[in-house]
Protein backbone atom coordinates (compact mmCIF):
# COMPACT_ATOMS: atom_id res chain seq x y z
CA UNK A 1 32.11 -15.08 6.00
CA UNK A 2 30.95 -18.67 5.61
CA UNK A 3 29.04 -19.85 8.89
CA UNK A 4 31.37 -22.21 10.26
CA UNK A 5 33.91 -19.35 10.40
CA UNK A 6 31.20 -17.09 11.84
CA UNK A 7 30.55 -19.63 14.62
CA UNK A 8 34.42 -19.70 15.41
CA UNK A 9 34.53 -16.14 15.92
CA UNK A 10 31.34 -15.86 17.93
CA UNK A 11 32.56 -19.02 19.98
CA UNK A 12 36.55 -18.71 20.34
CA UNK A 13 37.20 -15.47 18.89
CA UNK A 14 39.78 -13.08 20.96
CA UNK A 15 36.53 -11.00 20.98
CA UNK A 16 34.91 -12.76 23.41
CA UNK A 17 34.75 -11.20 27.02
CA UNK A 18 32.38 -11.10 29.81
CA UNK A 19 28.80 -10.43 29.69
CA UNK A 20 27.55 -6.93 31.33
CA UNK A 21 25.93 -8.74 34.20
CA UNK A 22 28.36 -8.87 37.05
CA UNK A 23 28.36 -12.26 38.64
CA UNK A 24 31.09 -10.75 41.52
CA UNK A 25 27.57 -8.87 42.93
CA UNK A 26 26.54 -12.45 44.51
CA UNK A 27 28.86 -11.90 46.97
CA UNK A 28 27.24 -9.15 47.78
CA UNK A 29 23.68 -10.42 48.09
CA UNK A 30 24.77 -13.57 50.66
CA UNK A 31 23.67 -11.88 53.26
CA UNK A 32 20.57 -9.43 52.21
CA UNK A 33 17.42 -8.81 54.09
CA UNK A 34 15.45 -6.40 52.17
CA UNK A 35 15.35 -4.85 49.16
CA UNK A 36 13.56 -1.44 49.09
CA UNK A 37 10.15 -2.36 50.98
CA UNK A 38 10.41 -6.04 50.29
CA UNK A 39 11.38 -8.32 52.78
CA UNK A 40 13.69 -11.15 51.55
CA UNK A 41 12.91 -14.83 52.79
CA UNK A 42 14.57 -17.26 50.87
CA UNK A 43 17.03 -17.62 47.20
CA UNK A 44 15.04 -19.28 44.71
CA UNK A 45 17.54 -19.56 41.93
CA UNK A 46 20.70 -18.01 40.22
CA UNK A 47 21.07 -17.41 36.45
CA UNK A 48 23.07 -15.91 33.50
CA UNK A 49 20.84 -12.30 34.11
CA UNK A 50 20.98 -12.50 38.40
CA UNK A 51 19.42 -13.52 41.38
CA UNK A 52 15.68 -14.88 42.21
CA UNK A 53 14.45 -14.38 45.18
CA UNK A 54 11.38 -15.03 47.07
CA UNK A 55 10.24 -11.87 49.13
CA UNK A 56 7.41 -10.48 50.99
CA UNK A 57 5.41 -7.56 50.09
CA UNK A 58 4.38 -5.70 53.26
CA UNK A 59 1.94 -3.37 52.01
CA UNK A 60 -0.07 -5.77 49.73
CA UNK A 61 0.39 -8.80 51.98
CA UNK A 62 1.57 -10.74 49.22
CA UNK A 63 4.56 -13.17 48.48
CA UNK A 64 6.47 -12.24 45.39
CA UNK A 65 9.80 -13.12 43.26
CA UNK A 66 12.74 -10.32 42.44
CA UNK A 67 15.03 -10.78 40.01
CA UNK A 68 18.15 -8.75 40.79
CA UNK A 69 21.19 -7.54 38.82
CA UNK A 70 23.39 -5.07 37.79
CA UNK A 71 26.27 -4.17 35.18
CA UNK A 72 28.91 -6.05 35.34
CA UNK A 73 32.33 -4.03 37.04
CA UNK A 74 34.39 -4.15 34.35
CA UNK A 75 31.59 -2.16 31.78
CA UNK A 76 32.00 1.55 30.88
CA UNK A 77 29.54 3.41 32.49
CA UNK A 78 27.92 4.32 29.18
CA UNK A 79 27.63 0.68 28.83
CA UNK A 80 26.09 0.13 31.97
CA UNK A 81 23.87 3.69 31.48
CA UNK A 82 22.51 1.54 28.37
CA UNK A 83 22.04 -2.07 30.52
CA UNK A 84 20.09 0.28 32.90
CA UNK A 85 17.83 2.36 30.57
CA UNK A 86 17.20 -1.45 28.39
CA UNK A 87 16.28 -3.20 31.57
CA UNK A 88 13.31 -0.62 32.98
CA UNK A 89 12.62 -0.36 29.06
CA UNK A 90 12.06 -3.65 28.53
CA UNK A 91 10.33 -4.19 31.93
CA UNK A 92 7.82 -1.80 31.23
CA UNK A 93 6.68 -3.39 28.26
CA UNK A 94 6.50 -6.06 29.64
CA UNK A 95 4.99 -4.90 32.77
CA UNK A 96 1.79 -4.41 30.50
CA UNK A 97 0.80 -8.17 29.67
CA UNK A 98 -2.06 -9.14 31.57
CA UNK A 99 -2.66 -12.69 30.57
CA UNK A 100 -3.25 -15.67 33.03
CA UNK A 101 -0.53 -18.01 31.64
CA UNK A 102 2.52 -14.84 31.89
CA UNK A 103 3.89 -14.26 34.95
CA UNK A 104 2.91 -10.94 36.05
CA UNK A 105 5.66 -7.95 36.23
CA UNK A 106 4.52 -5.76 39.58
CA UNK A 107 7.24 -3.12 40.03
CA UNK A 108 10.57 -2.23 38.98
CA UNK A 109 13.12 -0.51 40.51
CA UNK A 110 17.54 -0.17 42.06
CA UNK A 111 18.54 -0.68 45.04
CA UNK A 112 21.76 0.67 45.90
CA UNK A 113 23.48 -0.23 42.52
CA UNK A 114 21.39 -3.01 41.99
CA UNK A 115 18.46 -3.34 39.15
CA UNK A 116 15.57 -5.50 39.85
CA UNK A 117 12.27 -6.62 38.98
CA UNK A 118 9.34 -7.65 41.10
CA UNK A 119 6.79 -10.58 39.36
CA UNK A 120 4.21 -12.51 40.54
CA UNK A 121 5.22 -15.90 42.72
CA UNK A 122 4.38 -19.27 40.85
CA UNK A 123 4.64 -22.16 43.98
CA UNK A 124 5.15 -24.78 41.60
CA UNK A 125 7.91 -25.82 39.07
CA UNK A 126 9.48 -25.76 35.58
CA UNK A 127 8.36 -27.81 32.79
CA UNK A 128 11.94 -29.17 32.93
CA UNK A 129 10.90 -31.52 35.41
CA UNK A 130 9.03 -33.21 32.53
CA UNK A 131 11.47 -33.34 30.53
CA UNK A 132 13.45 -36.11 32.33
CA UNK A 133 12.37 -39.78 31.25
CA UNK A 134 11.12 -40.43 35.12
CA UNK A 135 8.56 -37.23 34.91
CA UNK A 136 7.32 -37.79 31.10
CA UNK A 137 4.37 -36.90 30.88
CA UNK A 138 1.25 -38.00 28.38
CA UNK A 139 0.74 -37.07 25.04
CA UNK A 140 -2.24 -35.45 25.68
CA UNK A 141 -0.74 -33.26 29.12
CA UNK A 142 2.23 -32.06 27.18
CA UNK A 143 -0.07 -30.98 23.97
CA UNK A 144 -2.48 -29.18 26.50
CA UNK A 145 0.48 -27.51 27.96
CA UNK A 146 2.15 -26.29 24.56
CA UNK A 147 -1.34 -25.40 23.23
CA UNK A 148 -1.58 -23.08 26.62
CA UNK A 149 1.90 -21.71 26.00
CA UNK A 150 1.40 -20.73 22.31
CA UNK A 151 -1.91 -19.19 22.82
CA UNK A 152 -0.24 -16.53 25.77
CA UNK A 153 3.07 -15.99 23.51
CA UNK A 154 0.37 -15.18 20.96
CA UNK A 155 -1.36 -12.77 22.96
CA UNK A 156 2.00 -11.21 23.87
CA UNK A 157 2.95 -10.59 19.52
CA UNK A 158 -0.17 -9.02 19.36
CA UNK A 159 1.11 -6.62 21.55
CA UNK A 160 4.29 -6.58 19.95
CA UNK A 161 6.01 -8.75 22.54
CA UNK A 162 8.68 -11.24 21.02
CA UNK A 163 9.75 -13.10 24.23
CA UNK A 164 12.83 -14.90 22.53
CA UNK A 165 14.16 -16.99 25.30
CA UNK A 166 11.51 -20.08 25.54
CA UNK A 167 12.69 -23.41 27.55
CA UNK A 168 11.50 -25.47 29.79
CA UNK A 169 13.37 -23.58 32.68
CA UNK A 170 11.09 -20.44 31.16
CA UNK A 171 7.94 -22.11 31.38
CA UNK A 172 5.92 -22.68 35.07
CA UNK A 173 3.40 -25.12 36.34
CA UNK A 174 1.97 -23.92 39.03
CA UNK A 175 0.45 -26.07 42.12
CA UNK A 176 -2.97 -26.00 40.54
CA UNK A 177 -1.46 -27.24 37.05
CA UNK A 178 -2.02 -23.86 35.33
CA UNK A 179 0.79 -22.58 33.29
CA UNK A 180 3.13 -19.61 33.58
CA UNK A 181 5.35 -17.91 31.25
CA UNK A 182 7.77 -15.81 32.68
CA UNK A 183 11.20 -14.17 31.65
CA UNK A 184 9.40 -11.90 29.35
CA UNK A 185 11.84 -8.81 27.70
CA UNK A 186 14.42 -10.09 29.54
CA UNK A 187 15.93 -11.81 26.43
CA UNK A 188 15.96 -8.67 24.51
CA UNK A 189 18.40 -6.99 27.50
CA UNK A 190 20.75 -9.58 27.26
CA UNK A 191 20.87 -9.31 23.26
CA UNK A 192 21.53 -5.79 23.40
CA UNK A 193 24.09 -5.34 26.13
CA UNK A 194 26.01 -8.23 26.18
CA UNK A 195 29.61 -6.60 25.95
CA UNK A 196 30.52 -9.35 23.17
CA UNK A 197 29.90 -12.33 21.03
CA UNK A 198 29.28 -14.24 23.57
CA UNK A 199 26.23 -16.54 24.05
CA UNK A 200 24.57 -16.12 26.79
CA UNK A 201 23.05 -19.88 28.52
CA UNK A 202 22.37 -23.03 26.43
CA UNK A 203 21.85 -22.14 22.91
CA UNK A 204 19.40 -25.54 22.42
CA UNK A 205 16.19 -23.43 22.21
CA UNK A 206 17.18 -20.45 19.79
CA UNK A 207 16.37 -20.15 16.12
CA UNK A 208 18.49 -20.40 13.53
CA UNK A 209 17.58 -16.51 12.60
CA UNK A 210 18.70 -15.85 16.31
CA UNK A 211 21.90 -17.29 15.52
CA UNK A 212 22.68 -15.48 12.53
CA UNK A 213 21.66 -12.12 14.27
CA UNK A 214 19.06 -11.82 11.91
CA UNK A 215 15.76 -9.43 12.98
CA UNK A 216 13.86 -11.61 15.32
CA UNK A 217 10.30 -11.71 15.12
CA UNK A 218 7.10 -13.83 16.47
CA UNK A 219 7.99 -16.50 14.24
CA UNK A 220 11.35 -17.22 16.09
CA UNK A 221 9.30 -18.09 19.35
CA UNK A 222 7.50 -20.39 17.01
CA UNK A 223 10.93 -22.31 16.65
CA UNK A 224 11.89 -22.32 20.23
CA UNK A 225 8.14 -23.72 21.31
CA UNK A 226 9.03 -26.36 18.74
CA UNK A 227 12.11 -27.49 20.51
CA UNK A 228 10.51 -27.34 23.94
CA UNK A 229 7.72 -29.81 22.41
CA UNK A 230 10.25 -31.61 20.99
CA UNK A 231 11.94 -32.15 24.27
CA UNK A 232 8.41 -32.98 26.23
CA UNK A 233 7.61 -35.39 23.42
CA UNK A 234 11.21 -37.64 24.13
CA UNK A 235 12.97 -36.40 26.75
CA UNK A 236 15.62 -36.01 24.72
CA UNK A 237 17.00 -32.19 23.23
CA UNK A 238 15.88 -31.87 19.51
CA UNK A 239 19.46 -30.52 19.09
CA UNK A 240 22.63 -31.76 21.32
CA UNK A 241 26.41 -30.97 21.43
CA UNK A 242 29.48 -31.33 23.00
CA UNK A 243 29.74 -27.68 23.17
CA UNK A 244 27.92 -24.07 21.80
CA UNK A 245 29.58 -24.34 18.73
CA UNK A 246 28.11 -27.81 17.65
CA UNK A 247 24.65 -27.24 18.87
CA UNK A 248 24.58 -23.83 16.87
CA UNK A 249 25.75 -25.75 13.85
CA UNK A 250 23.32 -28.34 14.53
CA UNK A 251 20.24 -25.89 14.41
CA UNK A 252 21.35 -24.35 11.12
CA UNK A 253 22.33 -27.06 9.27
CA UNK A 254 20.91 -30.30 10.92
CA UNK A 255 17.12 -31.89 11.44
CA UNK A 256 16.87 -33.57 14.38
CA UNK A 257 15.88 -37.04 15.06
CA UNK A 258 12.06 -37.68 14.16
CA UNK A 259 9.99 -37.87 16.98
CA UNK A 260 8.35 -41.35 16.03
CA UNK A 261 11.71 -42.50 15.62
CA UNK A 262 12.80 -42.34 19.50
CA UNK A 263 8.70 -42.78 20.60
CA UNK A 264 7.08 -44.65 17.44
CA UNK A 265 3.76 -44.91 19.57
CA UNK A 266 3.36 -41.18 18.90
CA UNK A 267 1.12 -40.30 15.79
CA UNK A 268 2.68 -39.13 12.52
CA UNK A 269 0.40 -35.80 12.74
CA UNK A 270 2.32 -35.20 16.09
CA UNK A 271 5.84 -35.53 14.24
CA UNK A 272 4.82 -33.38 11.18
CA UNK A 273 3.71 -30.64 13.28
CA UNK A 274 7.18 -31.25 15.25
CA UNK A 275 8.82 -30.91 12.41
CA UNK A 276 7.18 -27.74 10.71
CA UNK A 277 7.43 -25.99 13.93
CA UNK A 278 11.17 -26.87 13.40
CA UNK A 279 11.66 -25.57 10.17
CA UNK A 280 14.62 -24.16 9.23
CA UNK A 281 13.19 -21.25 6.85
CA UNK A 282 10.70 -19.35 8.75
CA UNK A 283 8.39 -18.99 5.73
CA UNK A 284 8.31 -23.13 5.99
CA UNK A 285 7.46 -23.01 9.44
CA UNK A 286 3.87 -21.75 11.76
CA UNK A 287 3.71 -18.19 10.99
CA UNK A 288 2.10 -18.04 14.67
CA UNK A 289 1.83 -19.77 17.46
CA UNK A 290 -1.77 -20.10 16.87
CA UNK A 291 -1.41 -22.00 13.77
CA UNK A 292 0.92 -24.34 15.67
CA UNK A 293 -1.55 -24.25 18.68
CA UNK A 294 -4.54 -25.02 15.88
CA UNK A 295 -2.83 -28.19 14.69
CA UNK A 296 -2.09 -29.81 18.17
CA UNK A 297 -5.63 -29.04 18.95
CA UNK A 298 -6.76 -30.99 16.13
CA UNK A 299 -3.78 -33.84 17.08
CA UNK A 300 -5.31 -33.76 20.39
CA UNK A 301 -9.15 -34.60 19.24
CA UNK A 302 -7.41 -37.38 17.30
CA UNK A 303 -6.01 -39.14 20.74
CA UNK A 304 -9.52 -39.47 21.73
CA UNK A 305 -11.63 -42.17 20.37
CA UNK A 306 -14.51 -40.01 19.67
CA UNK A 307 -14.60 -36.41 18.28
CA UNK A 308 -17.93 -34.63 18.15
CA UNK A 309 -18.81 -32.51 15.21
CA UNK A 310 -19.34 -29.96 18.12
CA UNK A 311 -15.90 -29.95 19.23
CA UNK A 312 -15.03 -29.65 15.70
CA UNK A 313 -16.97 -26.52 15.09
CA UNK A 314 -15.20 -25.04 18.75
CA UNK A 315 -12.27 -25.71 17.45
CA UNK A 316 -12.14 -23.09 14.40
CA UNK A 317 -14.87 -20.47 16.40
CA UNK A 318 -12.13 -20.55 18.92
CA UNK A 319 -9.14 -20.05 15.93
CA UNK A 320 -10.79 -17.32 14.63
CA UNK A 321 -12.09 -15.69 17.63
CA UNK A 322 -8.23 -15.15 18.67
CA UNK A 323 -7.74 -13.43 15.46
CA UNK A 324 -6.89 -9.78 16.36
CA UNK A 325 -8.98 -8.26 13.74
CA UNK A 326 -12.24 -9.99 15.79
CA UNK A 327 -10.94 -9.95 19.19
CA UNK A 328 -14.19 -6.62 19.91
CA UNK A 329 -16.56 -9.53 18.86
CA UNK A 330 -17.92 -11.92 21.21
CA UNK A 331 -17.60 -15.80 20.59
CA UNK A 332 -21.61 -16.07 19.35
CA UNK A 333 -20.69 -13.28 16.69
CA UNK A 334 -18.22 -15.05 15.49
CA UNK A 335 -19.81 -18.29 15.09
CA UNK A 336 -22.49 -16.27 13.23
CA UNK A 337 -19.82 -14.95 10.68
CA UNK A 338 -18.26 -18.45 10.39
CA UNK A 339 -21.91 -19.71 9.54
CA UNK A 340 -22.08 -17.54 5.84
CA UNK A 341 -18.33 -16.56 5.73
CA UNK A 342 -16.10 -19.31 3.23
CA UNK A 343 -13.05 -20.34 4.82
CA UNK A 344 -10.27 -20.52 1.71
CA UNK A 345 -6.60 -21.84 1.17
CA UNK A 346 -4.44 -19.92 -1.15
CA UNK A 347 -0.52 -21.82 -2.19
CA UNK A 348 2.18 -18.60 -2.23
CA UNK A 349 2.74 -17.28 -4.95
CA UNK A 350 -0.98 -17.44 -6.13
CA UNK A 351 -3.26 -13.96 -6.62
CA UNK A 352 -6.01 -13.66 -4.42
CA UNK A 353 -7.32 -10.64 -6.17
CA UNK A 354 -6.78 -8.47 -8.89
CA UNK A 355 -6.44 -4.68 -9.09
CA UNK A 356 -9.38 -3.30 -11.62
CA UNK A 357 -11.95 -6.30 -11.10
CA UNK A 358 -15.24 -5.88 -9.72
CA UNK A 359 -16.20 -7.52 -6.69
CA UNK A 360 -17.57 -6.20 -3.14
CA UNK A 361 -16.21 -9.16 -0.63
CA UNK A 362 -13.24 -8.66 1.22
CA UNK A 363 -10.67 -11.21 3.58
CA UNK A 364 -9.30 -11.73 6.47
CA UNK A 365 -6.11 -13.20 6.89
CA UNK A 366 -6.65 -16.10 9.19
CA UNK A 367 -2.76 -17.77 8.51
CA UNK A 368 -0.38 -16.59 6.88
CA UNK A 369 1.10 -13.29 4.90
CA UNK A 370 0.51 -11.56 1.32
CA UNK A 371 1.63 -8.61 -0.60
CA UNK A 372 -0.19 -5.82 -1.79
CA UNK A 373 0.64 -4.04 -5.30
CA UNK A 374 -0.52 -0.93 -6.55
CA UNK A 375 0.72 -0.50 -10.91
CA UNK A 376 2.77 -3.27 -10.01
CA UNK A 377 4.50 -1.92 -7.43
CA UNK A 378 4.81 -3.31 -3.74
CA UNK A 379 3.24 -0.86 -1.15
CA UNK A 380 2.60 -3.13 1.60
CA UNK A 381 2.43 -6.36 3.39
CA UNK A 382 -0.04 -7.45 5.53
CA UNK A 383 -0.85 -10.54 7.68
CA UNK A 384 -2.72 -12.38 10.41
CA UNK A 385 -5.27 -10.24 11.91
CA UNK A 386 -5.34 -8.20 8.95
CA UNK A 387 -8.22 -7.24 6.66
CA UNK A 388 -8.02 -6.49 2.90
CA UNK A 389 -10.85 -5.79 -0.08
CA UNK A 390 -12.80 -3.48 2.45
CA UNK A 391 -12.36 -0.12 0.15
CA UNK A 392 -14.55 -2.25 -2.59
CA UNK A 393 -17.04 -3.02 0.44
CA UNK A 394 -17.05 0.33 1.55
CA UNK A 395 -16.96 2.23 -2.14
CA UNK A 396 -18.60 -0.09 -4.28
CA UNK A 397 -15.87 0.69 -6.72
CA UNK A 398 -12.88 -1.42 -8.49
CA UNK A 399 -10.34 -3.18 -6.77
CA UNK A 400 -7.93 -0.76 -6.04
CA UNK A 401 -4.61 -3.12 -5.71
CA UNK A 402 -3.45 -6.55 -6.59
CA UNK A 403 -3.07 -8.88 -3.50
CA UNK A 404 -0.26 -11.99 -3.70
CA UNK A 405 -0.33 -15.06 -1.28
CA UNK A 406 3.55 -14.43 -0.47
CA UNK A 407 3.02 -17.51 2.14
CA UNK A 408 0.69 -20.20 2.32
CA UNK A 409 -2.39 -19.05 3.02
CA UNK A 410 -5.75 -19.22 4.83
CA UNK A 411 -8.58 -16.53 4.62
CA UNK A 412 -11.65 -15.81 5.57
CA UNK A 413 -13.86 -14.43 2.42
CA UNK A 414 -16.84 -12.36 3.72
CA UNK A 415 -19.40 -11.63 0.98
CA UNK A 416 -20.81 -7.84 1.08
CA UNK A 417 -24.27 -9.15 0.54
CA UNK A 418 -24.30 -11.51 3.30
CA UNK A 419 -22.43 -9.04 5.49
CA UNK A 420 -25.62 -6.68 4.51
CA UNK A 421 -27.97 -9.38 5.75
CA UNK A 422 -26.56 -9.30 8.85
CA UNK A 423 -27.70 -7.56 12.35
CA UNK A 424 -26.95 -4.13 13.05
CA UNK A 425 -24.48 -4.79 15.74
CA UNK A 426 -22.47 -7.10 13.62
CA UNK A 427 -22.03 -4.69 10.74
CA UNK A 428 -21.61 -1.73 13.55
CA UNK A 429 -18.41 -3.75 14.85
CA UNK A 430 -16.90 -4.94 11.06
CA UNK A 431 -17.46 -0.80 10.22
CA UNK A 432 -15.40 0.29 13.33
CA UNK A 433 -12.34 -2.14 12.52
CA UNK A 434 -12.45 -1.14 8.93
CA UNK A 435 -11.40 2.44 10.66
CA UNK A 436 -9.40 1.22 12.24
CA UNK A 437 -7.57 -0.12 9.69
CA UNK A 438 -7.90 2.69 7.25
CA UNK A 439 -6.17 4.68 10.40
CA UNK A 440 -3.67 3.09 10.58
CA UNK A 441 -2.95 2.51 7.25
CA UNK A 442 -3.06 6.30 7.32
CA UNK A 443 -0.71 6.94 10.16
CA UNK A 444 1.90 4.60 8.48
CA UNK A 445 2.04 6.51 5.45
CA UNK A 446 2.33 9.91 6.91
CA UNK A 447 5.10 8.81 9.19
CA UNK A 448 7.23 7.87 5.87
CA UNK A 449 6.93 11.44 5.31
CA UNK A 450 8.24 12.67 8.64
C-alpha cells in the first residue's frame, strides 16, 4: 500500500473509532474532592489521556499533580483489562527515573474505576509559552533549554526509556527556570490501546518511523526534540497542515522551511544541526540526543565572543563522561583517559578492525553504531556506550572478529600500553566494565538458546 493510501485509511478509513480513554468520565470528575488519600484543590488541565489535577498529599505535606483516566465505555473489558495492566506497566518504569529535569512519578493507583498517576508538581509553565512570537526567547536560552532536555531523555534510553511524545506542552519550566520533562510512558499506553487507527493529539512532533508504525527507538525522540527546537528557534511549526493527513505527509515526504530562512540572524551551524536532527532516515540523523546536545553546545560557545580552550576541553570531558560505558568513573578519571586516549572518526561502511590482526587497543563507541562479524558472518551490533577489542586487551591474542562502521562514527581508541601505565584504580574500573560486558554478552547468547 503506497503511503498516501495508508494515510487515507489511518485518517478517514471506516476503521476509525474512538480511542480507549473515555472522555464521558469528565462528567464524572466535576465535582471530586479526593482521590484515595489525596485531597483535590484545583483542575490543572484536560488532555487526549485524562485529567490533571493539582492535589494535596496529607501524609508527606506535599502538593502534587494526578493524572486520571480510565477505559473508555464502549471497550471490551479485555480491552480495558489490557489499558489497565499497560498503564501501571508503563508507570512503573517510569516510576524509576530519578533525574532532576523528569518529572518525578510518586504513586500509582484506581480509584473507583478510575486509573491514575501521582507526579511531582512543577509551579511554572510549558515551553509552549515560548513558542509564540511575543515570548521568543534568545538563541542562547532556547539552546540551554534543548541541551537540558536531550541530556535527561538521554539518561532515560540508557535505561531503556523511549518517551515518544516530546512537545512543548511536554516540556516544563519551572519558577526557578529549571526544566522538567514529564509525560514519560504515557505515549507508549496510548500506542498500544488505542482501539483504532486513530491519531491520538497533533501529529507535528512525531517521526516519520512513528508514522509508519515502524519499531520506535531513542532515535525517534531525537526527531521530535528537533521539531520542538525548530519551533523555539521561529515560532513557527517545522511542519503545518490543514489537517492530520497533510502534516503526516508533510513529515515523510517534505523538509521544512530552513531556519535562517524565517530568522537569517541565526548561524548556519544552528540550521545544520536543525536540519540533521530533522532527518528523514534515522541513520542521517543524531543517533542520540547527546550527539545533538554536543553540537548545540559547541553552537552555543560560538554565540559568545570568546571561547576558552578550557571550556573547550569541558566540553568533550563532559561528552564522554555521559557515555554509559564510563558513567562508574568520576569526571578527573576521565579527563585522565582523554589525556593519552585518541579520539577517531570512522565514514560507514569503513572497517575499524580486522578479524586475525594483531593489536592490543580496544574502542569505545562515543557516536554512532557498527557491526561485528565473525567468518563473515554478522553476530552482533553494538553502539554508544559500548566497548569492543577488549578480548585482544585481555588475551593478548588475535582479533577475534571483524568490526564495520555501519554509521558514521566516533571512537575512542585506548592503547593497552598506555592503559598499563595507568593507576591502579583506573585499570581496576576499565577491568570491571570489561565484565560487565563479557556478561552480558554472555547472557544474550544463552537466552537465544532458551
Amino acid at each position: 500500500m503506497g503511503l498516501t493510501r495508508w494515510l487515507s485509511v489511518k485518517l478517514l478509513g471506516k476503521e476509525r473509532v474512538k480511542s480507549p480513554v473515555d472522555q464521558s468520565f469528565i462528567r464524572d470528575l466535576d465535582d471530586i474532592k479526593m482521590v484515595d488519600r489525596y485531597e483535590i484543590t484545583e483542575k490543572l488541565g484536560q488532555g487526549n489521556m485524562g485529567i490533571v489535577y493539582r492535589a494535596r498529599d496529607p501524609y508527606i505535606k506535599r502538593d502534587v499533580s494526578i493524572k486520571i483516566s480510565r477505559p473508555h465505555s464502549e471497550a471490551s473489558s479485555e480491552i480495558a483489562e489490557k489499558y489497565r495492566e499497560s498503564f501501571f506497566r508503563e508507570a512503573q518504569s517510569a516510576g524509576k527515573l530519578l533525574h532532576p529535569n523528569i518529572v518525578a512519578i510518586y504513586d500509582a493507583g484506581m480509584y473507583k474505576d478510575f486509573c491514575y498517576i501521582t507526579m511531582e508538581y512543577v509551579n511554572g509553565h510549558t515551553l509552549s509559552r515560548y513558542c509564540l512570537k511575543d515570548g521568543m526567547l534568545p538563541l542562547t536560552k532556547v539552546t540551554e533549554i534543548i541541551v537540558t532536555v536531550c541530556k535527561a531523555l538521554d539518561y532515560a534510553h540508557q535505561n531503556g526509556i523511549v518517551h515518544r511524545d516530546i512537545k512543548p506542552s511536554n516540556i516544563m519550566i519551572n519558577e526557578s527556570g529549571d526544566v522538567k520533562i514529564t509525560d514519560f510512558g504515557i505515549a507508549k499506553i496510548k500506542a498500544d490501546h488505542t482501539i483504532s487507527n486513530e491519531i491520538i493529539g497533533s501529529p507535528s512532533y512525531i517521526s516519520p518511523e512513528q508514522i509508519r508504525e515502524e519499531e520506535v527507538d531513542s532515535i525517534s525522540d531525537v526527531f521530535s526534540v528537533g521539531c520542538v527546537l525548530y519551533e523555539l528557534l521561529t515560532c513557527e511549526k517545522a511542519f503545518t497542515g490543514d489537517n492530520h493527513f497533510a502534516i503526516m505527509y508533510k513529515i515523510t515526504n517534505e523538509s521544512p522551511v530552513p531556519v535562517k530562512e524565517l530568522r537569517p540572524e541565526i548561524p548556519k551551524v544552528m540550521d545544520d544541526i536543525v536540519r540533521k536532527a530533522l532527518a528523514k532516515e534515522k541513520n542521517r540523523r543524531y543517533q542520540t540526543c547527546m550527539d545533538l546536545a554536543y553540537d548545540l553546545r559547541i553552537a552555543l560557545r560560538g554565540l559568545k565572543d570568546v571561547v576558552t580552550k578550557k571550556e573547550k576541553v569541558d566540553d568533550v570531558i563532559d561528552y564522554v563522561h555521559n557515555i554509559q560505558f564510563f558513567s562508574s568513573f568520576t569526571r578527573d578519571q576521565v579527563h585522565r583517559i582523554l589525556d593519552t586516549a585518541s579520539i577517531i572518526k570512522v565514514s560507514a561502511g569503513n572497517v575499524i578492525m580486522n578479524e586475525g590482526e594483531i593489536d592490543d587497543s580496544f574502542f569505545v563507541i562515543l557516536s554512532g553504531r557498527a557491526t561485528v562479524k565473525k567468518n563473515n558472518a554478522t553476530i552482533a551490533t553494538i553502539q554508544r556506550g559500548e566497548c569492543f577489542g577488549e578480548m585482544a586487551y585481555l588475551s593478548g591474542d588475535s582479533r577475534v572478529a571483524t568490526v564495520t562502521a555501519e554509521t558514521d562514527c566516533i571512537l575512542l581508541k585506548i592503547s593497552s600500553m598506555l592503559l598499563d601505565k595507568s593507576s591502579k584504580d583506573l585499570q581496576l574500573l576499565f577491568l570491571k566494565r570489561f565484565s560487565m560486558t563479557l556478561l552480558k554478552r554472555l547472557t544474550v547468547s544463552l537466552d537465544k538458546y532458551k
